[in-house]
N, C-alpha and C. Protein backbone atom coordinates (compact mmCIF):
# COMPACT_ATOMS: atom_id res chain seq x y z
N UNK A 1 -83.97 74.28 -89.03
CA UNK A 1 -84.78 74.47 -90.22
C UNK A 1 -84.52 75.87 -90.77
N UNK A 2 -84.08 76.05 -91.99
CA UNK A 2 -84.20 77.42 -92.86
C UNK A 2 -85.12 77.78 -92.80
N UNK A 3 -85.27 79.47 -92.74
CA UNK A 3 -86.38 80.28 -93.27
C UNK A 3 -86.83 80.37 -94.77
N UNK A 4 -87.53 79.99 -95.19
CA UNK A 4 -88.13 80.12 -96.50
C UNK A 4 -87.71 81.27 -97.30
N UNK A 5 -87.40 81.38 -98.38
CA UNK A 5 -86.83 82.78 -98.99
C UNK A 5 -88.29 83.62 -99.44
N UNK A 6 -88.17 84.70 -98.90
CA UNK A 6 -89.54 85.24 -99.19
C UNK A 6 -89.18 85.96 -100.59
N UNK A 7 -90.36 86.65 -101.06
CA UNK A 7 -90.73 87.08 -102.20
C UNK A 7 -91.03 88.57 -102.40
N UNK A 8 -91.13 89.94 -102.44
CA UNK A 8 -91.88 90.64 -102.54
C UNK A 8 -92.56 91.04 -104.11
N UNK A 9 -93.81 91.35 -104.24
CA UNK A 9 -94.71 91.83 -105.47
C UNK A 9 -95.82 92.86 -105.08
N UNK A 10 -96.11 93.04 -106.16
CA UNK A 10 -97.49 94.47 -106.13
C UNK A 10 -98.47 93.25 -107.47
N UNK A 11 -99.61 93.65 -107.46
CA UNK A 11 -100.50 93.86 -108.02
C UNK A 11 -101.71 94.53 -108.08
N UNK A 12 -102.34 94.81 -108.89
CA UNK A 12 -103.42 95.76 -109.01
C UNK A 12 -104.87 94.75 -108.97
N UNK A 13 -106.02 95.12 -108.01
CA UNK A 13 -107.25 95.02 -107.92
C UNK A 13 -108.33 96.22 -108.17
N UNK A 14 -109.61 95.33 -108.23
CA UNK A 14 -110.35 96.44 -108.39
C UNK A 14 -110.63 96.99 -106.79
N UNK A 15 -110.98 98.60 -106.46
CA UNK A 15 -111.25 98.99 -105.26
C UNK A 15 -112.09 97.82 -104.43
N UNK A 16 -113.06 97.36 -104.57
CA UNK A 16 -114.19 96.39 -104.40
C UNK A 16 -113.93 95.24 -103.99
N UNK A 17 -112.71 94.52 -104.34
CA UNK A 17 -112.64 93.62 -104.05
C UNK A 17 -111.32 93.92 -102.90
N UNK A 18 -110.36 94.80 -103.40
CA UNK A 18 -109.38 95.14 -102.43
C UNK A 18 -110.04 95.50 -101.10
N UNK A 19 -111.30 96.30 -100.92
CA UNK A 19 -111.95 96.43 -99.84
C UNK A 19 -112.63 95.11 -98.86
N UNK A 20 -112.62 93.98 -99.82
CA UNK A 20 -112.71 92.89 -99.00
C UNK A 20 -111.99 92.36 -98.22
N UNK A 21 -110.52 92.54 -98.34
CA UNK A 21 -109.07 92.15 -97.72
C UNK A 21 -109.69 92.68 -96.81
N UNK A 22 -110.16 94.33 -96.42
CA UNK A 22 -109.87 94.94 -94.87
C UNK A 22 -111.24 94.10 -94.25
N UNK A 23 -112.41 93.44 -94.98
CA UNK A 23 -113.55 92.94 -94.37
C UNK A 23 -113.07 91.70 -93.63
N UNK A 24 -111.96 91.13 -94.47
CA UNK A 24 -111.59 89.83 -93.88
C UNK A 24 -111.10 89.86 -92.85
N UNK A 25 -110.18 90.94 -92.74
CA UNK A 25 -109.25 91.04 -91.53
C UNK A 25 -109.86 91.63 -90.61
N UNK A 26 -111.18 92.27 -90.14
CA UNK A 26 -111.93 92.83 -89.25
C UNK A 26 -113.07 91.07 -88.74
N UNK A 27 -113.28 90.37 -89.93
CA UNK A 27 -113.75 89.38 -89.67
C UNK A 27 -113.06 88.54 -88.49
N UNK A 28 -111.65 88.39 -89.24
CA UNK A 28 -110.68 87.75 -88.58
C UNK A 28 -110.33 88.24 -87.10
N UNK A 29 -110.28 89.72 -86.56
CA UNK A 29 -110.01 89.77 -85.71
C UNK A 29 -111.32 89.51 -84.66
N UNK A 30 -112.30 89.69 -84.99
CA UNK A 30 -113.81 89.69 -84.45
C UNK A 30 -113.70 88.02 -83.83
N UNK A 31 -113.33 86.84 -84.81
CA UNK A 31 -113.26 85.94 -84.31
C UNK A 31 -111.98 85.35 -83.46
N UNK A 32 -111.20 86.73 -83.10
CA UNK A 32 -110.01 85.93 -82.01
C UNK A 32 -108.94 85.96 -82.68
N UNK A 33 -108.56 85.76 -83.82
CA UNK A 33 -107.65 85.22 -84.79
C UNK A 33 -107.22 86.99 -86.03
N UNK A 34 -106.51 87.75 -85.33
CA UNK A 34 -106.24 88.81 -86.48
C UNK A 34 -105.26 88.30 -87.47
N UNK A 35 -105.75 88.47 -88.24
CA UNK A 35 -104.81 88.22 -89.77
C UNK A 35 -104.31 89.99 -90.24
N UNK A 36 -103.32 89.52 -90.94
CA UNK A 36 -102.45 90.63 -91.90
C UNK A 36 -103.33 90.11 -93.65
N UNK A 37 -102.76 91.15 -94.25
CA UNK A 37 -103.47 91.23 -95.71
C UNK A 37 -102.67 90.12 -96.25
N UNK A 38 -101.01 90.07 -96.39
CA UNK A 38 -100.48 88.25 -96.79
C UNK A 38 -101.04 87.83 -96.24
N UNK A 39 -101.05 87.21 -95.15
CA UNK A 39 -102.03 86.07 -94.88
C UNK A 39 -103.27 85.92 -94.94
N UNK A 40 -104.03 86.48 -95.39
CA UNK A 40 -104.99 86.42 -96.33
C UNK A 40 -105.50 85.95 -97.78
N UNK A 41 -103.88 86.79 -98.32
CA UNK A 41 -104.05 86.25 -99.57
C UNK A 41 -103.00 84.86 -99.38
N UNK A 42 -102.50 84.37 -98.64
CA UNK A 42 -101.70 83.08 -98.47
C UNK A 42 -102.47 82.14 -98.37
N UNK A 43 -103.76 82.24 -97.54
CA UNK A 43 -104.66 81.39 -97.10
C UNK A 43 -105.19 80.93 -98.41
N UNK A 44 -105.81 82.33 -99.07
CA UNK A 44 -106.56 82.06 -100.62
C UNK A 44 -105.44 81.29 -101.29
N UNK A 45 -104.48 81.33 -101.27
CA UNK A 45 -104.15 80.53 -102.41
C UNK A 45 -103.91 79.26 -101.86
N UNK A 46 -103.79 79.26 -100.75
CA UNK A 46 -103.70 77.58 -100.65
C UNK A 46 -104.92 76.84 -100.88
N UNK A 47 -105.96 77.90 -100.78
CA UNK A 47 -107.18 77.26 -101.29
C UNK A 47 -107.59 76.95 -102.28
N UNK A 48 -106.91 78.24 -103.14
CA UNK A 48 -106.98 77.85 -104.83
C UNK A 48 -106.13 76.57 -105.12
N UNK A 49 -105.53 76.64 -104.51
CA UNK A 49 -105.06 75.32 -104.57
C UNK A 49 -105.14 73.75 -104.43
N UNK A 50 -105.96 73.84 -103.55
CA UNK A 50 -106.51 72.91 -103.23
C UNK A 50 -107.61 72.26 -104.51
N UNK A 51 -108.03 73.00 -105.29
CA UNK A 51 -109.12 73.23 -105.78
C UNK A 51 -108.52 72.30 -107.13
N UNK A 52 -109.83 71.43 -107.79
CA UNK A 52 -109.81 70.41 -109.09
C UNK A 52 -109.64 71.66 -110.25
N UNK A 53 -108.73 71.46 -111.67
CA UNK A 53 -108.76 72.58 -112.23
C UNK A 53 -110.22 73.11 -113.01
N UNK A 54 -111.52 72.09 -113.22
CA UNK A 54 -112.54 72.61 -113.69
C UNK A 54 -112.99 73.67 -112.40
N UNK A 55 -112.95 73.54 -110.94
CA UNK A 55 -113.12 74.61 -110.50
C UNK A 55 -112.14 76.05 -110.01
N UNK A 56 -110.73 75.89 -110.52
CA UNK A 56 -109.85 76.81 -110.27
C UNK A 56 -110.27 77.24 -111.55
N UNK A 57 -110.44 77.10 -112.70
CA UNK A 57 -111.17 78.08 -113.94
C UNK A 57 -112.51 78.76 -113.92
N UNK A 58 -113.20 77.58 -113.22
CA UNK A 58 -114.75 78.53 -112.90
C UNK A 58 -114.04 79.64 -111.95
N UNK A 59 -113.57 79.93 -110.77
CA UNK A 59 -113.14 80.73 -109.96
C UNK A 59 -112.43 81.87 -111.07
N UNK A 60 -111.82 81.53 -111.54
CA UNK A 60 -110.87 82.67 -112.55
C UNK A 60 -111.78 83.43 -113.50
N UNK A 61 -112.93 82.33 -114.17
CA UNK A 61 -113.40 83.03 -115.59
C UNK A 61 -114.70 84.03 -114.39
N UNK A 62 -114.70 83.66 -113.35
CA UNK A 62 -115.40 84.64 -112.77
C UNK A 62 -115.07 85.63 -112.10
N UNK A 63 -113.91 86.02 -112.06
CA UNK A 63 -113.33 87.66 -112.18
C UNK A 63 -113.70 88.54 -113.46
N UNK A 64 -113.89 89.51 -113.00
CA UNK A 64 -114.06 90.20 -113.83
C UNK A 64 -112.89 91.11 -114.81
N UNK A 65 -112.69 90.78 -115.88
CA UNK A 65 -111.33 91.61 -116.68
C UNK A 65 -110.92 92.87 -115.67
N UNK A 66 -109.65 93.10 -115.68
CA UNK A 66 -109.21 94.28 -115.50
C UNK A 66 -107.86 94.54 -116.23
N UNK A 67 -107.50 96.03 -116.10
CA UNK A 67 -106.10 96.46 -117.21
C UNK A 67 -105.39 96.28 -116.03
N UNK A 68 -104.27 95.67 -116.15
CA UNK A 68 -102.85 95.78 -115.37
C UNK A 68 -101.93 96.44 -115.28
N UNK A 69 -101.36 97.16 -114.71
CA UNK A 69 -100.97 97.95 -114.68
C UNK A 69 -100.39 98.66 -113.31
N UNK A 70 -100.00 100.09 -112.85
CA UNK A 70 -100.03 101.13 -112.30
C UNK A 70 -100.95 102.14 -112.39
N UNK A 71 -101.91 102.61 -111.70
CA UNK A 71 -102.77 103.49 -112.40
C UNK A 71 -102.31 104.39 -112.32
N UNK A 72 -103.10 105.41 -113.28
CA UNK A 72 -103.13 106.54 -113.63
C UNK A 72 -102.64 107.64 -112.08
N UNK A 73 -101.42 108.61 -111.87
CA UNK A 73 -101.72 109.62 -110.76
C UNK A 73 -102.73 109.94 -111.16
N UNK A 74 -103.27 111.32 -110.30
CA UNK A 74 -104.14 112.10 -110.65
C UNK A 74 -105.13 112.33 -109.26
């Protein structure tokens, strides 16, 4: 069996929610099972996935806007 061709990307979150990744993964290790931050967000999307599209839009229109980007140094 081939290895899957992986991918690399960046995107930008708000602090707040990026701070949930490290909640998950302290969750995760607490229950036996340590996860990495991809697999985290791998999991979520297979979930989003899973999901009928009237609720993959409720899920979306309930983020809150943000600018995309690189932020600002400083």
């Amino acid at each position: 069996m081939r290895k899957p061709k992986m991918v690399r990307d960046s995107f930008t979150m708000p602090k707040a929610e990026y701070a949930v990744i490290e909640a998950l993964k302290a969750r995760a290790t607490q229950a036996g099972r340590p996860a990495k931050k991809s697999e985290l967000l791998r999991a979520g999307i297979k979930l989003l996935e899973a999901l009928a599209a009237p609720a993959l839009i409720q899920a979306l229109d309930s983020l809150p806007a943000i600018k995309t980007g690189r932020p600002a140094k400083g």
